[in-house]
PDB file of N, CA and C in Angstrom:
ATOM      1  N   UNK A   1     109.331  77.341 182.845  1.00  0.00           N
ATOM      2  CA  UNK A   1     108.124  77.862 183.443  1.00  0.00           C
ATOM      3  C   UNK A   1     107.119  76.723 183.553  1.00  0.00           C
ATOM      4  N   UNK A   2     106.405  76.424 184.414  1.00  0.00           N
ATOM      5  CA  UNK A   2     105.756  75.675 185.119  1.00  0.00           C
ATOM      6  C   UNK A   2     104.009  76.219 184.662  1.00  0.00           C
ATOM      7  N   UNK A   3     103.311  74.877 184.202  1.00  0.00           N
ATOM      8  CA  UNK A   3     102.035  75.227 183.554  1.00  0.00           C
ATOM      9  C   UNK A   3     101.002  75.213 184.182  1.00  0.00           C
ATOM     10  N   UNK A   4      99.856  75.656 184.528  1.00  0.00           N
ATOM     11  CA  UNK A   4      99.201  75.620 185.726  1.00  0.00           C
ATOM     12  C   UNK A   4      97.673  75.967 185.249  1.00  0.00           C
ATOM     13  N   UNK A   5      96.692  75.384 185.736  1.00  0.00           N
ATOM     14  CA  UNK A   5      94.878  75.591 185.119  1.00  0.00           C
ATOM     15  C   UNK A   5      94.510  77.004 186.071  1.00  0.00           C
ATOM     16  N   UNK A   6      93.906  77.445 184.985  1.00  0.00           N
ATOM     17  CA  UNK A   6      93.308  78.698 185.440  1.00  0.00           C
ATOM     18  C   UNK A   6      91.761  78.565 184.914  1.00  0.00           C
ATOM     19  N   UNK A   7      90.883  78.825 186.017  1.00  0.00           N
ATOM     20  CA  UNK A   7      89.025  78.383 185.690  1.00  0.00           C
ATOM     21  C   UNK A   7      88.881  79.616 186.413  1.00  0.00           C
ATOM     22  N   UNK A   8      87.818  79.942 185.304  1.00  0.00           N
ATOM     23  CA  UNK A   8      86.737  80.800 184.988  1.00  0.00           C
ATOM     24  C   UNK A   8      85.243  80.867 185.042  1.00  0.00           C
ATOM     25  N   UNK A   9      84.474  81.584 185.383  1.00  0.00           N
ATOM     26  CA  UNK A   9      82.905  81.237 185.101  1.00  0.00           C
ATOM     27  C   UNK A   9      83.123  82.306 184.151  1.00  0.00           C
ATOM     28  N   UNK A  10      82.057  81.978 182.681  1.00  0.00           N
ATOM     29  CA  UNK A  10      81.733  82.921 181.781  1.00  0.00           C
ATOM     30  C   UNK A  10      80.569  82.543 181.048  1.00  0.00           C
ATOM     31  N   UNK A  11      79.765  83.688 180.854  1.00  0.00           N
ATOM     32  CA  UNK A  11      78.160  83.345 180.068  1.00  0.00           C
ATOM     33  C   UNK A  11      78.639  82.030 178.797  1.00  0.00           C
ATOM     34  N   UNK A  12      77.654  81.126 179.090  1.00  0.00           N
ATOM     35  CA  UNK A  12      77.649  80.501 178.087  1.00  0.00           C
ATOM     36  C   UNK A  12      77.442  80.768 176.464  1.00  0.00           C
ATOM     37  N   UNK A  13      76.461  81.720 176.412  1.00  0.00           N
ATOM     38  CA  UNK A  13      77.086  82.328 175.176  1.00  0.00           C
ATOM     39  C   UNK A  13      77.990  82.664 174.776  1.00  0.00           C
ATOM     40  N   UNK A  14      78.244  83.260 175.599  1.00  0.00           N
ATOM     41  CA  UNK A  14      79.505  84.308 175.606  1.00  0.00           C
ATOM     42  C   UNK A  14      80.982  83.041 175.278  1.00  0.00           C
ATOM     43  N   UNK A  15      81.106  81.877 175.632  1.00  0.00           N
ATOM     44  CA  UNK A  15      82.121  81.103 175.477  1.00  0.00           C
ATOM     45  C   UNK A  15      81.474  80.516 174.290  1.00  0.00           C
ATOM     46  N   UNK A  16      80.255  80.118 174.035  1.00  0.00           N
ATOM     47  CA  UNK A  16      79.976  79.352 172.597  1.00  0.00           C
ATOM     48  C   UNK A  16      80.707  80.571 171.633  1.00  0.00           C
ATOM     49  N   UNK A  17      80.546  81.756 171.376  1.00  0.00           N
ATOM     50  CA  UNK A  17      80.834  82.158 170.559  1.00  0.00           C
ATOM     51  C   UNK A  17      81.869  82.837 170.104  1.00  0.00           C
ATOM     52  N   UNK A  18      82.665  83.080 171.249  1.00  0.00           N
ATOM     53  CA  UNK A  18      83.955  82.381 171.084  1.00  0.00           C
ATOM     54  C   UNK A  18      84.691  81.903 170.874  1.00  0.00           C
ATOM     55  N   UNK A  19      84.275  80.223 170.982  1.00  0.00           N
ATOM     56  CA  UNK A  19      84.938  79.477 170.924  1.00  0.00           C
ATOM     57  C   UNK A  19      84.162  79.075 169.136  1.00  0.00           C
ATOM     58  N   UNK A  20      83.351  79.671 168.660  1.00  0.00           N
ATOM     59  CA  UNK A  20      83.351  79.811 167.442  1.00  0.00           C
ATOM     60  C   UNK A  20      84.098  80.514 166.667  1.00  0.00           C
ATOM     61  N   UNK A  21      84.635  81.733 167.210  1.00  0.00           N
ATOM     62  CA  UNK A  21      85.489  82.449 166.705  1.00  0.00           C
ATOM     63  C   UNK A  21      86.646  81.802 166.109  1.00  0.00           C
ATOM     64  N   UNK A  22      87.041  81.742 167.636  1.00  0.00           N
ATOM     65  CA  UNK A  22      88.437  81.142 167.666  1.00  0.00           C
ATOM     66  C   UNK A  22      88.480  79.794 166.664  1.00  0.00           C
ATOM     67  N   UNK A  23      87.454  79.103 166.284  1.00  0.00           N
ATOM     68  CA  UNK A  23      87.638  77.970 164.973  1.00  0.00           C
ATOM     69  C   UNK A  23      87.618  78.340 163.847  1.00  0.00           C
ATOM     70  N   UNK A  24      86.999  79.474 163.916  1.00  0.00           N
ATOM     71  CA  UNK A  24      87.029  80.190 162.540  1.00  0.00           C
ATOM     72  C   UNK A  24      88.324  80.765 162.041  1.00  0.00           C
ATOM     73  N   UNK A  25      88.745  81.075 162.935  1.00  0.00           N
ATOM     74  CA  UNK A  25      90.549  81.959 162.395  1.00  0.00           C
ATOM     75  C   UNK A  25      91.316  80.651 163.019  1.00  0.00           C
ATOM     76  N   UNK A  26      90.818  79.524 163.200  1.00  0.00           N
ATOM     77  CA  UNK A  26      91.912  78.281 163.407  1.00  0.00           C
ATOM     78  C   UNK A  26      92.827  78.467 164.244  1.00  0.00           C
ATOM     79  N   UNK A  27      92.269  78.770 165.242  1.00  0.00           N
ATOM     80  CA  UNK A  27      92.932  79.129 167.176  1.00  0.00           C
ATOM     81  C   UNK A  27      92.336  78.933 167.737  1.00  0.00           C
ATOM     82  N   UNK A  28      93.202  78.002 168.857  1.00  0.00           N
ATOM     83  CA  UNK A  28      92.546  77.192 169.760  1.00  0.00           C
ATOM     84  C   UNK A  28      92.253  78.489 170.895  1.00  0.00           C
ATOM     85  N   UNK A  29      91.477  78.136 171.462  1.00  0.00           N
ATOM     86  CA  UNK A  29      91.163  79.359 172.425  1.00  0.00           C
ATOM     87  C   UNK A  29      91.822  79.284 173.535  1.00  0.00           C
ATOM     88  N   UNK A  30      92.553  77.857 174.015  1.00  0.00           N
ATOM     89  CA  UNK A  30      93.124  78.291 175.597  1.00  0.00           C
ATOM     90  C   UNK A  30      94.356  78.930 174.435  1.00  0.00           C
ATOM     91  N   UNK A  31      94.622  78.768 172.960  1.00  0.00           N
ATOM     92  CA  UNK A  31      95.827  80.038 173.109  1.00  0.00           C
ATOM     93  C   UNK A  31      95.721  81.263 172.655  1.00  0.00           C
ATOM     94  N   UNK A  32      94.318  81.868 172.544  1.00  0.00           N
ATOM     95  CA  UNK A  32      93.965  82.802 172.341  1.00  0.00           C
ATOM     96  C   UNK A  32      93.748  84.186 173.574  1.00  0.00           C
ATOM     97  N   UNK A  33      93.212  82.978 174.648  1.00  0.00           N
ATOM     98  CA  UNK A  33      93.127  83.642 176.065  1.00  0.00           C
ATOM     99  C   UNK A  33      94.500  83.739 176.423  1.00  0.00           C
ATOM    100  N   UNK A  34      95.303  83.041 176.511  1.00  0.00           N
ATOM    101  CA  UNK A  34      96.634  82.821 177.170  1.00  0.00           C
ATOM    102  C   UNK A  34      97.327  84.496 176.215  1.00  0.00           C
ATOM    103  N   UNK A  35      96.832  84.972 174.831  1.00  0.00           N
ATOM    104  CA  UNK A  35      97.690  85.320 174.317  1.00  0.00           C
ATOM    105  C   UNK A  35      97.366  86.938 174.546  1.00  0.00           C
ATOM    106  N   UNK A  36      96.051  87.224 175.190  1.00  0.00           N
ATOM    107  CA  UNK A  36      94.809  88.136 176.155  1.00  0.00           C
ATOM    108  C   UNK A  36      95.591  88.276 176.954  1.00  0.00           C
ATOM    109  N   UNK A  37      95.931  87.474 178.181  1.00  0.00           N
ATOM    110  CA  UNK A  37      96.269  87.305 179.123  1.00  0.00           C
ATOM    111  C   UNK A  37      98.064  88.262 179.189  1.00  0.00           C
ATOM    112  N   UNK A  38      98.796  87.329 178.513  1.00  0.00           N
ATOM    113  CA  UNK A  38     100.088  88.130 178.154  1.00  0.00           C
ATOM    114  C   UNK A  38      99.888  89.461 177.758  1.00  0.00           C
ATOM    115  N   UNK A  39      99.261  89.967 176.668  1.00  0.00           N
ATOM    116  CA  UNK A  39      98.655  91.414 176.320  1.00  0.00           C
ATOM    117  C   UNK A  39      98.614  92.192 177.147  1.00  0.00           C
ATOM    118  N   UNK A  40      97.836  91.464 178.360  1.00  0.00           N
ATOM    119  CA  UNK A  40      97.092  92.099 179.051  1.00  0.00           C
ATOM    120  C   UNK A  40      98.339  92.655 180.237  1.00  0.00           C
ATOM    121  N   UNK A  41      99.051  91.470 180.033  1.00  0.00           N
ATOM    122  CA  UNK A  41     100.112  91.684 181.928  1.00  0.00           C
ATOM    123  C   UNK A  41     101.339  92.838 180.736  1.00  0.00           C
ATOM    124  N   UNK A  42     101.393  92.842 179.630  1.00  0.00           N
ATOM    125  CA  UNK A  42     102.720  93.455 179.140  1.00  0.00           C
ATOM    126  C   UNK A  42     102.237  95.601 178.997  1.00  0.00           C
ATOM    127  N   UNK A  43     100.843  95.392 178.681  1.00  0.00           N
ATOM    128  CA  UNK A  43     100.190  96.556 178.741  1.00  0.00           C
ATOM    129  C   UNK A  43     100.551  97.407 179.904  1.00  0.00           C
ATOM    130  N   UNK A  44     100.010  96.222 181.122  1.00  0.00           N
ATOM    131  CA  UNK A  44      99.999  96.926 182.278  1.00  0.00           C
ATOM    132  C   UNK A  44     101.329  97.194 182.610  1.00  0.00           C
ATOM    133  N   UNK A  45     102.536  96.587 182.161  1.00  0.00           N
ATOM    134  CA  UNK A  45     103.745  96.481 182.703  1.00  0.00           C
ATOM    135  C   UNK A  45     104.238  97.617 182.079  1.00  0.00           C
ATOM    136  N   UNK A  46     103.631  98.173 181.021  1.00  0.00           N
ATOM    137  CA  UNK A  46     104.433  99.246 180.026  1.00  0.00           C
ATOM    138  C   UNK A  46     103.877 100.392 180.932  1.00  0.00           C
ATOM    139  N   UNK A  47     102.622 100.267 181.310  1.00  0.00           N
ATOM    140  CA  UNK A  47     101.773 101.690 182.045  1.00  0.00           C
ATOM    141  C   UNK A  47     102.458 101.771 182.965  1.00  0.00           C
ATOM    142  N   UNK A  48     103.002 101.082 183.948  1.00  0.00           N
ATOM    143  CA  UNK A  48     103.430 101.178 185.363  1.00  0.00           C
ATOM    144  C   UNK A  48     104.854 101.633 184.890  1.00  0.00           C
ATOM    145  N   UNK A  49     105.430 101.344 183.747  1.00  0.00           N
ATOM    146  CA  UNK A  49     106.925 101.407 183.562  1.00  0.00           C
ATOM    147  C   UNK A  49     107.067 103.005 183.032  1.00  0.00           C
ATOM    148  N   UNK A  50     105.571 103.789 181.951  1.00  0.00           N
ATOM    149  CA  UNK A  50     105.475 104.838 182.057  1.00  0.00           C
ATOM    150  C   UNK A  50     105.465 105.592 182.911  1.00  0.00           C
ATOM    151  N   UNK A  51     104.290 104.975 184.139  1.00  0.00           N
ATOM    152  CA  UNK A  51     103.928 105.902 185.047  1.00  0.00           C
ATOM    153  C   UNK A  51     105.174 105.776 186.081  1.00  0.00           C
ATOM    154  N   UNK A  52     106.444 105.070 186.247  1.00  0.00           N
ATOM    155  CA  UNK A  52     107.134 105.348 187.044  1.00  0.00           C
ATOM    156  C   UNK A  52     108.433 106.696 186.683  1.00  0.00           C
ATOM    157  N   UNK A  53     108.584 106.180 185.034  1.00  0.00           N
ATOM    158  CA  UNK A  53     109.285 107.264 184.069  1.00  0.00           C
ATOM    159  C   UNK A  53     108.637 108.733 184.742  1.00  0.00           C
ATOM    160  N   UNK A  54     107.063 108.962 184.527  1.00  0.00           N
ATOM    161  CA  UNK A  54     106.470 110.211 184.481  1.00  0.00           C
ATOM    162  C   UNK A  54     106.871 110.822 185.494  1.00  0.00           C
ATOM    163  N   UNK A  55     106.673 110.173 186.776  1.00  0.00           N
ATOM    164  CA  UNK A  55     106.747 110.660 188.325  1.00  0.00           C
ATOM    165  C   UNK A  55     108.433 110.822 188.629  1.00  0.00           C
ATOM    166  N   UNK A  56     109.456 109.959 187.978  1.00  0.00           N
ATOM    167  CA  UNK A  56     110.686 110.474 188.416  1.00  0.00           C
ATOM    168  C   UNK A  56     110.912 112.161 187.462  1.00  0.00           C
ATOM    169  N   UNK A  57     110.566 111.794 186.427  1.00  0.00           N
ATOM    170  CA  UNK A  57     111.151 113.197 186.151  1.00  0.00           C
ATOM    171  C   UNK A  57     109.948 114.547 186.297  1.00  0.00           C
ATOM    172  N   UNK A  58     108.910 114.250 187.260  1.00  0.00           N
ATOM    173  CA  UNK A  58     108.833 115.090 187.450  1.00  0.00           C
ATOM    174  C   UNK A  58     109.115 115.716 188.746  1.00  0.00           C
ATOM    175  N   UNK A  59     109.113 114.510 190.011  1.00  0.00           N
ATOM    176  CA  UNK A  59     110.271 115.142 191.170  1.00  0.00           C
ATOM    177  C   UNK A  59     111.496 115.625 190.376  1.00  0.00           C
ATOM    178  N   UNK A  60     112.464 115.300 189.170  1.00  0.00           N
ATOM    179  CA  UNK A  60     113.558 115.525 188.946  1.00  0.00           C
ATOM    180  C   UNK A  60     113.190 117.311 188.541  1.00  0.00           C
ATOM    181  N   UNK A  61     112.006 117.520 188.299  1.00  0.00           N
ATOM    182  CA  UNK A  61     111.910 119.244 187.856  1.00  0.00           C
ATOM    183  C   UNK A  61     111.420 119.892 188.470  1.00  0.00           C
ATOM    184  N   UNK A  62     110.952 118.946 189.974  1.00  0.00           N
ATOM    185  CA  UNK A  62     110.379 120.086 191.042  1.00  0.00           C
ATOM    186  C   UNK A  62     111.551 120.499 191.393  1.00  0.00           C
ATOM    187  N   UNK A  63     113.100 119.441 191.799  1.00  0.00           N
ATOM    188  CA  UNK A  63     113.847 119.557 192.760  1.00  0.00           C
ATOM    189  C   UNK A  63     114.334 120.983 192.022  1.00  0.00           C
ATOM    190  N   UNK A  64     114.417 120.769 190.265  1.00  0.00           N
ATOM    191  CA  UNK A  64     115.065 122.399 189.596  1.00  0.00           C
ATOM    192  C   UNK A  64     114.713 122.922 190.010  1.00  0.00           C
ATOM    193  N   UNK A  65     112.947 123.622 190.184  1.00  0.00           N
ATOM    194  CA  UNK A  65     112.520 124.724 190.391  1.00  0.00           C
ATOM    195  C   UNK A  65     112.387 124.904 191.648  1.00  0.00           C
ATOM    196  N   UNK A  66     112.849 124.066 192.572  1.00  0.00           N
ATOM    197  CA  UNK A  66     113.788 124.383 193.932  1.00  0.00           C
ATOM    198  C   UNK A  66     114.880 124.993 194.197  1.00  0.00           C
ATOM    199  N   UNK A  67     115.406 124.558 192.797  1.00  0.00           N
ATOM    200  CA  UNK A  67     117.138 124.733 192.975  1.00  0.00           C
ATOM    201  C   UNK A  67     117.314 126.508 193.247  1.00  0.00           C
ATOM    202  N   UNK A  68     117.211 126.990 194.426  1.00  0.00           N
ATOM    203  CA  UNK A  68     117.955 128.565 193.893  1.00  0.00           C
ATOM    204  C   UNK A  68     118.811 128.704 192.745  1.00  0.00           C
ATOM    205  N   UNK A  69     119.558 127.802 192.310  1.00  0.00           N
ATOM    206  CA  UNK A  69     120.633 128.376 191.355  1.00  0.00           C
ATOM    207  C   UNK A  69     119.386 128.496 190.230  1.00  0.00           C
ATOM    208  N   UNK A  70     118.290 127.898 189.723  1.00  0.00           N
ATOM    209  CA  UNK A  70     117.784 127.546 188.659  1.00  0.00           C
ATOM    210  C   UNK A  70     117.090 128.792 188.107  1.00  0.00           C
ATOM    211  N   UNK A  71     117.123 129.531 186.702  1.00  0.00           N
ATOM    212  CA  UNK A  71     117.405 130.754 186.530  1.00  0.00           C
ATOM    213  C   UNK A  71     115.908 130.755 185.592  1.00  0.00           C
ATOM    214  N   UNK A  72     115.405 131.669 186.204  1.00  0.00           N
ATOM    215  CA  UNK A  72     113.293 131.622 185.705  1.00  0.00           C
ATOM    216  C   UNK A  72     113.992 133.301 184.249  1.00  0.00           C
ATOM    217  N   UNK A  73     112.977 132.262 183.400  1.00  0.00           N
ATOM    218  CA  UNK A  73     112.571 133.656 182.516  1.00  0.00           C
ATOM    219  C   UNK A  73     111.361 134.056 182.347  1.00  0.00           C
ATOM    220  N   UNK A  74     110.978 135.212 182.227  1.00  0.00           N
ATOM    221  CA  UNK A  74     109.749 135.552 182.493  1.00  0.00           C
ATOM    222  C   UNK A  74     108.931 134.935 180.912  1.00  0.00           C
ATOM    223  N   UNK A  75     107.537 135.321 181.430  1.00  0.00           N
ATOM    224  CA  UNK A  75     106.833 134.424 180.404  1.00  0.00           C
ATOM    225  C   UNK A  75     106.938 135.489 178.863  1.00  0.00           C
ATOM    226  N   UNK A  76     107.085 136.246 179.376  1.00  0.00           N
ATOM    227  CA  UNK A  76     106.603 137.476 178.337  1.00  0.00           C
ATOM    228  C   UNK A  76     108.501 137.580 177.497  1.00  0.00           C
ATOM    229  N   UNK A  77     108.951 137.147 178.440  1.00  0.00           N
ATOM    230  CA  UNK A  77     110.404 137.309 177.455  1.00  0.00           C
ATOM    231  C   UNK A  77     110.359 136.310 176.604  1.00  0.00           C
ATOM    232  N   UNK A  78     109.938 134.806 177.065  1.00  0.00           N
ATOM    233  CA  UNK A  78     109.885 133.720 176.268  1.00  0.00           C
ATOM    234  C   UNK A  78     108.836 133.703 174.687  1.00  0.00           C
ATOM    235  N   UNK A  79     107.549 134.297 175.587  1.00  0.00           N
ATOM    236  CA  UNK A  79     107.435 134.464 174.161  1.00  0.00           C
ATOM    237  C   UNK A  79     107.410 135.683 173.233  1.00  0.00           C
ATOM    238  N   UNK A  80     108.603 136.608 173.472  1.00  0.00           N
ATOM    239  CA  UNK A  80     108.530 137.680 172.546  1.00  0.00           C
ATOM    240  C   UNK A  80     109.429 137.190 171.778  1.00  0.00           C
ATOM    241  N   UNK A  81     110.667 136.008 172.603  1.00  0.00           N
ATOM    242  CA  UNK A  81     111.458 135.462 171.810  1.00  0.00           C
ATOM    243  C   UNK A  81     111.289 134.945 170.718  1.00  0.00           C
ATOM    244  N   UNK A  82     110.493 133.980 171.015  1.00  0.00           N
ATOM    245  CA  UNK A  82     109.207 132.651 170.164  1.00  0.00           C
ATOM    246  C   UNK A  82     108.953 133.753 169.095  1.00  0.00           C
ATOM    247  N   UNK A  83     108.172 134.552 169.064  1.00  0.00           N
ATOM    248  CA  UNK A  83     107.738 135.420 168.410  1.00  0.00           C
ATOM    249  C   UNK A  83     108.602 136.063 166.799  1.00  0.00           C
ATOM    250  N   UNK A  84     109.803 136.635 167.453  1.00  0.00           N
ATOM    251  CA  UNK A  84     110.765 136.781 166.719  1.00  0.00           C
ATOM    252  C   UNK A  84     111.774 135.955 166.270  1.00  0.00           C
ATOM    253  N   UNK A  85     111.712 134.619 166.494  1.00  0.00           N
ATOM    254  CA  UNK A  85     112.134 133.502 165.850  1.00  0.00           C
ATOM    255  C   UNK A  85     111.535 132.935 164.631  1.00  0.00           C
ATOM    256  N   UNK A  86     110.069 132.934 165.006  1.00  0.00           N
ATOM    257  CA  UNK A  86     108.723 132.697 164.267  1.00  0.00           C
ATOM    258  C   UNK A  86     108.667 133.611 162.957  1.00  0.00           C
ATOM    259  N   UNK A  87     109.168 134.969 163.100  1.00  0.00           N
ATOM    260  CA  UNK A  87     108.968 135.936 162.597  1.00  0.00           C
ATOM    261  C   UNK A  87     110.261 135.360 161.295  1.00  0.00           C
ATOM    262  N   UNK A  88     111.355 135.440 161.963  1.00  0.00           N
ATOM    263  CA  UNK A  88     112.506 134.957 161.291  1.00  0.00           C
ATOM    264  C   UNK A  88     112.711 134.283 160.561  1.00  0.00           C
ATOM    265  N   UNK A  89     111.952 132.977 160.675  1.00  0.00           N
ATOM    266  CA  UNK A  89     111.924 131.602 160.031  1.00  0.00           C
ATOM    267  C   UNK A  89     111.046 131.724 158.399  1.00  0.00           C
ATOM    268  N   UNK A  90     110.032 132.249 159.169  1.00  0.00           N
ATOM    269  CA  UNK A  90     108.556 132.631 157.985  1.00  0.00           C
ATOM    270  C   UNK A  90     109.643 133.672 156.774  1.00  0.00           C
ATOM    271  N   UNK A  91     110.237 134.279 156.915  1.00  0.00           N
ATOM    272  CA  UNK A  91     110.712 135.529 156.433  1.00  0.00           C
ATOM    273  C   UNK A  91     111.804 134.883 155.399  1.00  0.00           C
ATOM    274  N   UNK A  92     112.775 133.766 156.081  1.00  0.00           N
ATOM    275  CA  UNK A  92     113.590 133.172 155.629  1.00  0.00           C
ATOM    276  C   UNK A  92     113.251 131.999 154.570  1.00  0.00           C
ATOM    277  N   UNK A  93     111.591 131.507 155.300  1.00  0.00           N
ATOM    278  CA  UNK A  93     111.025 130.670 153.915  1.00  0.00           C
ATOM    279  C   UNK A  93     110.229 131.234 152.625  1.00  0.00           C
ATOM    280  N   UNK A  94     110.073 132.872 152.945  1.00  0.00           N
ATOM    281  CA  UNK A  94     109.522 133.105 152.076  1.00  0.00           C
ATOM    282  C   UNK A  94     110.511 133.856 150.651  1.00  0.00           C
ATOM    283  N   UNK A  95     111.842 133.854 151.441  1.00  0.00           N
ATOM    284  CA  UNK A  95     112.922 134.456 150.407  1.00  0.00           C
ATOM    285  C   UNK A  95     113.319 133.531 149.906  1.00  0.00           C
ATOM    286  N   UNK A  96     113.379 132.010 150.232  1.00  0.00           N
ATOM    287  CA  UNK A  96     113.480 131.202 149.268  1.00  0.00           C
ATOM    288  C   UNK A  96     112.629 130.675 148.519  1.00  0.00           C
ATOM    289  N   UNK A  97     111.151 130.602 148.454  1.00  0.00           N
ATOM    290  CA  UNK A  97     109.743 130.722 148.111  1.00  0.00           C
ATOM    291  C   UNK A  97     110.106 131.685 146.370  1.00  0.00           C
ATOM    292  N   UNK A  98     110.615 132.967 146.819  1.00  0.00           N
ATOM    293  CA  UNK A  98     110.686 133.640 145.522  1.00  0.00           C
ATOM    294  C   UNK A  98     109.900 134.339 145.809  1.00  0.00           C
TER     295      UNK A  98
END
């Protein structure tokens, strides 16, 4: 990989103290920025790599609830199910409870 200057304007304060920082924890600051910089491109690379994840599977669950074959349960069955599972579980921890 090939090394290349990258310039900036930034408040002069704003770089004095900084670049105080960065002597204080004994880092040089072009590798502190450089290490910003990477942060910064791997962040974005993870968001875009989420946000491409998010959007395939959710065309992948429109195309289901396209699918005629794809078999709907009503809401009220789901959760009477939930319900009596819930019911089940509690019942089953409380007989071993004592």
């Amino acid at each position: 990989m090939t090394d290349t200057n990258f310039t900036f304007r930034v408040d002069e304060d704003l770089k004095a103290e900084f670049t105080r920082a960065a002597k204080a924890n004994d880092r040089p600051a072009s590798i502190l920025l450089r290490d910003f910089m990477r942060d910064y491109v791997n962040r974005n690379r993870e968001a875009s790599e989420y946000d491409a994840w998010v959007d395939a599977e959710l065309e992948q669950r429109l195309r289901e609830a396209d699918d005629p074959a794809t078999k709907w349960i009503p809401h009220e069955q789901v959760m009477d199910e939930m319900e009596a599972l819930l019911k089940e579980r509690i019942a089953r921890a409380a007989k071993r409870a004592g």
